[in-house]
Protein backbone atom coordinates (compact mmCIF):
# COMPACT_ATOMS: atom_id res chain seq x y z
CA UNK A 1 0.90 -31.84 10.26
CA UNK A 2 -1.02 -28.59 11.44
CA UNK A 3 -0.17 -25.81 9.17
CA UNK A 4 0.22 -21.85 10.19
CA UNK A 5 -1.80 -19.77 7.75
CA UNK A 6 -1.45 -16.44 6.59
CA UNK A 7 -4.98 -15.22 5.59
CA UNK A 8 -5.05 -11.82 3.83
CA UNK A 9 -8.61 -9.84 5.21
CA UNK A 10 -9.97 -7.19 3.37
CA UNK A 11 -8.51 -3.47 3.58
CA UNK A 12 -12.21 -1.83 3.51
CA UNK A 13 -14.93 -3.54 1.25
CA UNK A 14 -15.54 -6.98 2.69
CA UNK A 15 -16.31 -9.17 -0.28
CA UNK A 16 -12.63 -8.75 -1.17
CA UNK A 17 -11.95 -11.59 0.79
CA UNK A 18 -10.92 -15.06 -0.79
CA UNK A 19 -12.73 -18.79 -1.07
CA UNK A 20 -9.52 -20.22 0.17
CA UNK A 21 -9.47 -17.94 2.71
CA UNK A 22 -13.34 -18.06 4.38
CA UNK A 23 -12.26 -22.08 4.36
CA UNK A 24 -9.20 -21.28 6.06
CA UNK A 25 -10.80 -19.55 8.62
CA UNK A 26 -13.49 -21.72 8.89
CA UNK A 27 -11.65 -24.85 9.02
CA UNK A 28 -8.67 -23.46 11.41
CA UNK A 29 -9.14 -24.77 14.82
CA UNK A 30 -7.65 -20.92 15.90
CA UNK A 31 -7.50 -17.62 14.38
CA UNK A 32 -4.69 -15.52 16.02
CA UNK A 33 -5.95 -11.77 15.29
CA UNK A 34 -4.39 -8.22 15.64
CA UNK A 35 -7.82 -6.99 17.05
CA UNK A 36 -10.26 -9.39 17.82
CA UNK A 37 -13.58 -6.79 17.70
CA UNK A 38 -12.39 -5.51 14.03
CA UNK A 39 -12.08 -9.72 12.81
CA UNK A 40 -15.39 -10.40 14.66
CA UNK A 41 -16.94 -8.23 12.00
CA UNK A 42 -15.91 -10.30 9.29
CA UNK A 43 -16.46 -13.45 10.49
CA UNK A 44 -19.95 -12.72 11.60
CA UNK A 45 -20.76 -11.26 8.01
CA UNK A 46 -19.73 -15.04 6.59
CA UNK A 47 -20.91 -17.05 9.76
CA UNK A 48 -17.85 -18.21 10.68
CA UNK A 49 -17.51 -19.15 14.52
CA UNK A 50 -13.53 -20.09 14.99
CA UNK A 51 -12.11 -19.37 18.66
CA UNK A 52 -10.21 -16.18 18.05
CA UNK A 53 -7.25 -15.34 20.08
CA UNK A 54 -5.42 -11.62 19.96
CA UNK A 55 -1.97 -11.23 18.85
CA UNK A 56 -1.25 -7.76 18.27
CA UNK A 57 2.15 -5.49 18.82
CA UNK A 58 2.41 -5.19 22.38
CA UNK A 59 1.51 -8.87 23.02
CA UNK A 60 3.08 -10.66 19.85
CA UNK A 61 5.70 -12.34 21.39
CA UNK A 62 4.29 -13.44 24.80
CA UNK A 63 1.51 -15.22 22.65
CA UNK A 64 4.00 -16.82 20.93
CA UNK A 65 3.59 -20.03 23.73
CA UNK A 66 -0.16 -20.25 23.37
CA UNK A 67 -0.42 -19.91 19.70
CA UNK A 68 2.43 -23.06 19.89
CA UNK A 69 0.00 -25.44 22.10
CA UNK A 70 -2.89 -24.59 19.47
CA UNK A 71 -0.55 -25.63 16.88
CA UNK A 72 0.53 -28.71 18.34
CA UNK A 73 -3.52 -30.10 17.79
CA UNK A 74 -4.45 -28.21 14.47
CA UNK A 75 -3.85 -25.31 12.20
CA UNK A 76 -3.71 -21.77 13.40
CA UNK A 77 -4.82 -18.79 10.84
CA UNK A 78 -2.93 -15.66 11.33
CA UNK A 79 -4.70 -12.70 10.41
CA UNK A 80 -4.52 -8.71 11.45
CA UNK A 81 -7.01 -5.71 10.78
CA UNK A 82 -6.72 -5.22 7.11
CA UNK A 83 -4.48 -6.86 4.40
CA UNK A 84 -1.59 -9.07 4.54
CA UNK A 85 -0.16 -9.86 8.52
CA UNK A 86 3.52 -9.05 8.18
CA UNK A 87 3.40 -6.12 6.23
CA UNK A 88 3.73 -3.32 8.48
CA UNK A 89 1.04 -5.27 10.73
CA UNK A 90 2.13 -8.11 13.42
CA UNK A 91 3.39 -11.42 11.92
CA UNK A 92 6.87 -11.53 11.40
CA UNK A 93 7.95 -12.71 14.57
CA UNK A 94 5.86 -15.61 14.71
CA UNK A 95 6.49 -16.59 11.25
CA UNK A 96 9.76 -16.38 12.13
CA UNK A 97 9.53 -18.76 14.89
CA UNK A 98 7.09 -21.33 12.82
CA UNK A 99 9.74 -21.80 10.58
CA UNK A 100 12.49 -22.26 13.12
CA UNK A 101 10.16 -25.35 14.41
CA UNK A 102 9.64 -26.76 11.28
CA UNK A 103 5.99 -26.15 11.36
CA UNK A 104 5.18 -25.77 7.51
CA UNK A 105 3.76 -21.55 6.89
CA UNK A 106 1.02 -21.60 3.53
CA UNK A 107 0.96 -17.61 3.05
CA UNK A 108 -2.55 -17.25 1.27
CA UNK A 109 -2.67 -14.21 -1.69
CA UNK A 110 -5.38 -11.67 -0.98
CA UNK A 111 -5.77 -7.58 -0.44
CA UNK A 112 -2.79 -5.53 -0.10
CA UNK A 113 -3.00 -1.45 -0.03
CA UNK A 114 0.40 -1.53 -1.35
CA UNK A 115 -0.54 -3.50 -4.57
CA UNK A 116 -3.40 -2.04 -4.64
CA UNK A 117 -2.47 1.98 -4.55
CA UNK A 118 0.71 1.13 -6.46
CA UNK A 119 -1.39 -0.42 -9.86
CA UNK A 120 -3.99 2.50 -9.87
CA UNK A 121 -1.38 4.90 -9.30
CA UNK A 122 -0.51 5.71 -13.15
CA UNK A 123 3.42 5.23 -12.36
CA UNK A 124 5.56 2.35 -13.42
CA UNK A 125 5.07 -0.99 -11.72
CA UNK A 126 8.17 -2.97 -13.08
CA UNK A 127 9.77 -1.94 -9.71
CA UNK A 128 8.74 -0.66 -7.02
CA UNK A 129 10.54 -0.48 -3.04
CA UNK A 130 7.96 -0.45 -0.13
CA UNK A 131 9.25 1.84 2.57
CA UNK A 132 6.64 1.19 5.38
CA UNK A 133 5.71 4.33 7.29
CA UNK A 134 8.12 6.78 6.56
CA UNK A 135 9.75 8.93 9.80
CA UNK A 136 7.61 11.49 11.79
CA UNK A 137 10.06 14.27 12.84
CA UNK A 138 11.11 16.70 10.30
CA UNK A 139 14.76 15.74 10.25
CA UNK A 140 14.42 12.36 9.99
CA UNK A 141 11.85 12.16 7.37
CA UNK A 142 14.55 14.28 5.58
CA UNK A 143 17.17 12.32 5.71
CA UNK A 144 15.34 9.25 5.20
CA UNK A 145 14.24 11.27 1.83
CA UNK A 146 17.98 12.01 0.72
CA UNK A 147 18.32 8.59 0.97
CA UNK A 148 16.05 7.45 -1.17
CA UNK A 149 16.82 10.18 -3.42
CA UNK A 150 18.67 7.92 -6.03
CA UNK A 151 16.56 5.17 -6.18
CA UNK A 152 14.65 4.86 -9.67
CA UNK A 153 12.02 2.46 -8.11
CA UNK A 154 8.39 3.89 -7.25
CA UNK A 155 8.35 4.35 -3.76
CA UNK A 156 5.28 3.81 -1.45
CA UNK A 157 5.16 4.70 2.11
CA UNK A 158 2.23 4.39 4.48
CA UNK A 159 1.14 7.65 5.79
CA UNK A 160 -1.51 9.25 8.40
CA UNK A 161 -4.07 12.13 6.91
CA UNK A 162 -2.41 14.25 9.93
CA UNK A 163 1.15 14.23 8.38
CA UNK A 164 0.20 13.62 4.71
CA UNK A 165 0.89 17.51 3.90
CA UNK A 166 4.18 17.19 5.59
CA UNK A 167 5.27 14.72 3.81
CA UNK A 168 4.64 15.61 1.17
CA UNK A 169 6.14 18.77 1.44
CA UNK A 170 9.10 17.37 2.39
CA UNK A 171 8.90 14.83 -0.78
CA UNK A 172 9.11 18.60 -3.14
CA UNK A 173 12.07 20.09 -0.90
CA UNK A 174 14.02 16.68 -1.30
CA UNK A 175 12.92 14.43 -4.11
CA UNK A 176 12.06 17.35 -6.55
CA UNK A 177 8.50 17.88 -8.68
CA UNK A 178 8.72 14.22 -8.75
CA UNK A 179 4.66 12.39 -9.41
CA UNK A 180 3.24 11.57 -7.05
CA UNK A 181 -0.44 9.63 -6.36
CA UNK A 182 -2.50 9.44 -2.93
CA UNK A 183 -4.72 6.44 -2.31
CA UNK A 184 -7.04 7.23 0.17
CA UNK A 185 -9.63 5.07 1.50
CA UNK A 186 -8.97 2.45 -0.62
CA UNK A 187 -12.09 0.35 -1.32
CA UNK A 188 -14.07 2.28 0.48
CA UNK A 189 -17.19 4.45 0.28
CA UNK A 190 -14.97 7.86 0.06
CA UNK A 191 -12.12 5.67 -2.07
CA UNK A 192 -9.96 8.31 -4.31
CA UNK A 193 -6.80 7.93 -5.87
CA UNK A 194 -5.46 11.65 -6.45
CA UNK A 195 -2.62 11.99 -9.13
CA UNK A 196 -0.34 14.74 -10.13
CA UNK A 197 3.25 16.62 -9.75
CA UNK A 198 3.38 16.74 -5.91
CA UNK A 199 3.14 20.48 -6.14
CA UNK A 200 -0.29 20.23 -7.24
CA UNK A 201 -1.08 17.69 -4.78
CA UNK A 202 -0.02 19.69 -2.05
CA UNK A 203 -2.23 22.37 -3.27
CA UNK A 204 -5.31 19.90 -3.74
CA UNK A 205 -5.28 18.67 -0.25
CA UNK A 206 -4.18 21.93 1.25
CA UNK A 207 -7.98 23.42 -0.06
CA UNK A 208 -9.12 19.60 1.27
CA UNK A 209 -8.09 18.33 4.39
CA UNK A 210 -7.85 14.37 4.12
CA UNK A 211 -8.90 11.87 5.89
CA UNK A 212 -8.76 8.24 6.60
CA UNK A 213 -6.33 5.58 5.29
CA UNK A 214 -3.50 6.26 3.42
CA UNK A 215 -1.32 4.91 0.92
CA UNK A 216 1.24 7.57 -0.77
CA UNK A 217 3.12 6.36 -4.38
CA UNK A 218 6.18 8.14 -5.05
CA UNK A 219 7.55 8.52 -8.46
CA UNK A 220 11.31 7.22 -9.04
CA UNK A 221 14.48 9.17 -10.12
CA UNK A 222 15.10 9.97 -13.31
CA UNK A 223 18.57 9.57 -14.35
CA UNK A 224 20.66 11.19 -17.02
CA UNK A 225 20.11 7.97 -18.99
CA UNK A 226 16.23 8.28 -18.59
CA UNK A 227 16.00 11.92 -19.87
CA UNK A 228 18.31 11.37 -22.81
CA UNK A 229 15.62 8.47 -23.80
CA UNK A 230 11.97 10.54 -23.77
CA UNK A 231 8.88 8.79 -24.46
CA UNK A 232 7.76 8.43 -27.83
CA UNK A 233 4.57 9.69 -28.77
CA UNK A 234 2.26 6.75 -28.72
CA UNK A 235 3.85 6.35 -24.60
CA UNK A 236 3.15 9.47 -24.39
CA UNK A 237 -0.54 9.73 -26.14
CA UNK A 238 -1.54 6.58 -23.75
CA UNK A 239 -0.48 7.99 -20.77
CA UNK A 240 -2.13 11.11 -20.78
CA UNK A 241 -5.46 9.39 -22.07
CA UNK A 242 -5.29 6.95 -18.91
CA UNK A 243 -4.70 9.73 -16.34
CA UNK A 244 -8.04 11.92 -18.16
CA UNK A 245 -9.84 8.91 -18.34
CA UNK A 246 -9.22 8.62 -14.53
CA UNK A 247 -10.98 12.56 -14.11
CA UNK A 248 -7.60 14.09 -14.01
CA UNK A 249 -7.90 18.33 -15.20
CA UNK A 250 -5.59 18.06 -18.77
CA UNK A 251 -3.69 20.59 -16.39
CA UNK A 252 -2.35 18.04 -14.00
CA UNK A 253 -2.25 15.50 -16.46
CA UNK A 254 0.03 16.62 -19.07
CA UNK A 255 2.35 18.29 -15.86
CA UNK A 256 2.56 14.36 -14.88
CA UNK A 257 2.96 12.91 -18.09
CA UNK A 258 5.76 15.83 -18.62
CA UNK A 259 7.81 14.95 -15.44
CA UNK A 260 7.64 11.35 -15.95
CA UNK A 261 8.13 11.24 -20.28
CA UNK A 262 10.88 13.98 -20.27
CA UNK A 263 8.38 15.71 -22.64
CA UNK A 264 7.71 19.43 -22.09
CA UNK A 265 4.35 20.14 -20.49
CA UNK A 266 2.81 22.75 -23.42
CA UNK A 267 3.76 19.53 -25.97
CA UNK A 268 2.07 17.24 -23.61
CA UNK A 269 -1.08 18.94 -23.22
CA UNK A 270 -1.39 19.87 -26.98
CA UNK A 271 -1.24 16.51 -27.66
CA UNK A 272 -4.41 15.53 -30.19
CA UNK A 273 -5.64 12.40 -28.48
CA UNK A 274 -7.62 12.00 -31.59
């Protein structure tokens, strides 16, 4: 029975792309694509010559017909620009609608910004909520905030270079000098991940504009509960030697390790690493 595939595509770098998945899109007798010029790059780097078809926002669902037909003779690969097709990119709809049919959907694993900016990050991964791209006007991206304002999972949001300073400023005047990390350009020639209380981030980027993609990792709450319980000092000692060893200033470093250990920030930074 012809299967729907979701093929994960690389967010930057192109060898991050699977085996499985140059078979897949070798083998598919269609490759449904969010922009047919940007997946034309890839496949002509690995020589693969599939009919592609686009299926992208503003067309997703009256594609839904053709992409049907293509299915009823073989397997159709679903992919969109960069990373996983569903995930704040086209997909969901005609997954959806697969499923309703009975027409069996094999999601592949592959690149994901979100995974990918959340583990380099330097805050805990044991839970985390995605939150997409967060609101553009002032008082919605404020409320959305408050919101969110309780929840003890790190947060990571999408953002645009043109609004990252916003938001961020928004993140102090709601969330606190919670810790914060932007991934920018991830895997990439200009990749950087830049860590720190968001008040120092603000400041960092305010001296350097950014650019290009962006992936913004939010620290949870901290409950009552959490800052009755501080690290101990081995927690501690580790986390401070990851965030230098990633070219944080001892500055920033201890300030981070302080906000998220409940430890003060002098005691964090005269911390013999030794």
């Amino acid at each position: 029975m012809p299967v729907l595939y979701i093929v994960p595509t690389p967010i930057g770098n192109l060898e991050d792309i699977t085996l499985r998945a140059l078979r897949v899109l070798r083998e598919a007798s269609l490759i449904a694509a969010e922009d047919t010029r940007t997946t034309r790059k890839l496949l002509s780097r690995y020589e693969i010559d599939t009919p592609l078809t686009s299926y992208h926002e503003h067309n997703k669902l009256a594609k839904l017909d053709a992409i049907f037909d293509a299915l009823a003779t073989g397997d159709v690969a679903l992919v969109s620009d960069a990373g996983t097709p569903g995930i704040s990119d086209p997909g969901y709809e005609l997954i959806q609608a697969a499923l309703a049919q009975d027409i069996p959907v094999v999601p592949l694993p592959g690149p994901s910004a979100v995974i990918t900016a959340l583990v380099a990050s330097g805050l805990p991964t044991d839970r985390f909520l995605f939150v997409g791209f967060l609101p553009r006007k002032q008082v919605a991206l404020h409320s959305a905030l408050v919101e969110l304002a309780a929840e003890r999972a790190t947060l990571i949001a999408y953002e645009s270079p043109n609004r990252l300073l916003a938001t961020l400023a928004a993140v102090r005047d709601v969330l606190g000098e919670r810790p914060v990390a932007v991934a920018r350009e991830i895997t990439k020639l200009y990749e950087e991940v830049r860590r720190g209380p968001v008040s120092d981030v603000i400041a960092y980027y305010e001296q350097r504009p950014p650019k290009g993609e962006i992936t913004l990792v939010i620290g949870g709450a901290v409950t009552a509960e959490d800052a009755d319980q501080p690290w101990d000092v081995a927690q501690v000692r580790a986390a401070l030697q990851d965030r230098l060893v990633a070219g944080e200033s001892r500055s920033s470093a201890a300030r981070a390790v302080a906000a998220e250990s409940g430890w003060k920030r002098r005691d964090v930074y005269n911390l013999d690493l030794e």
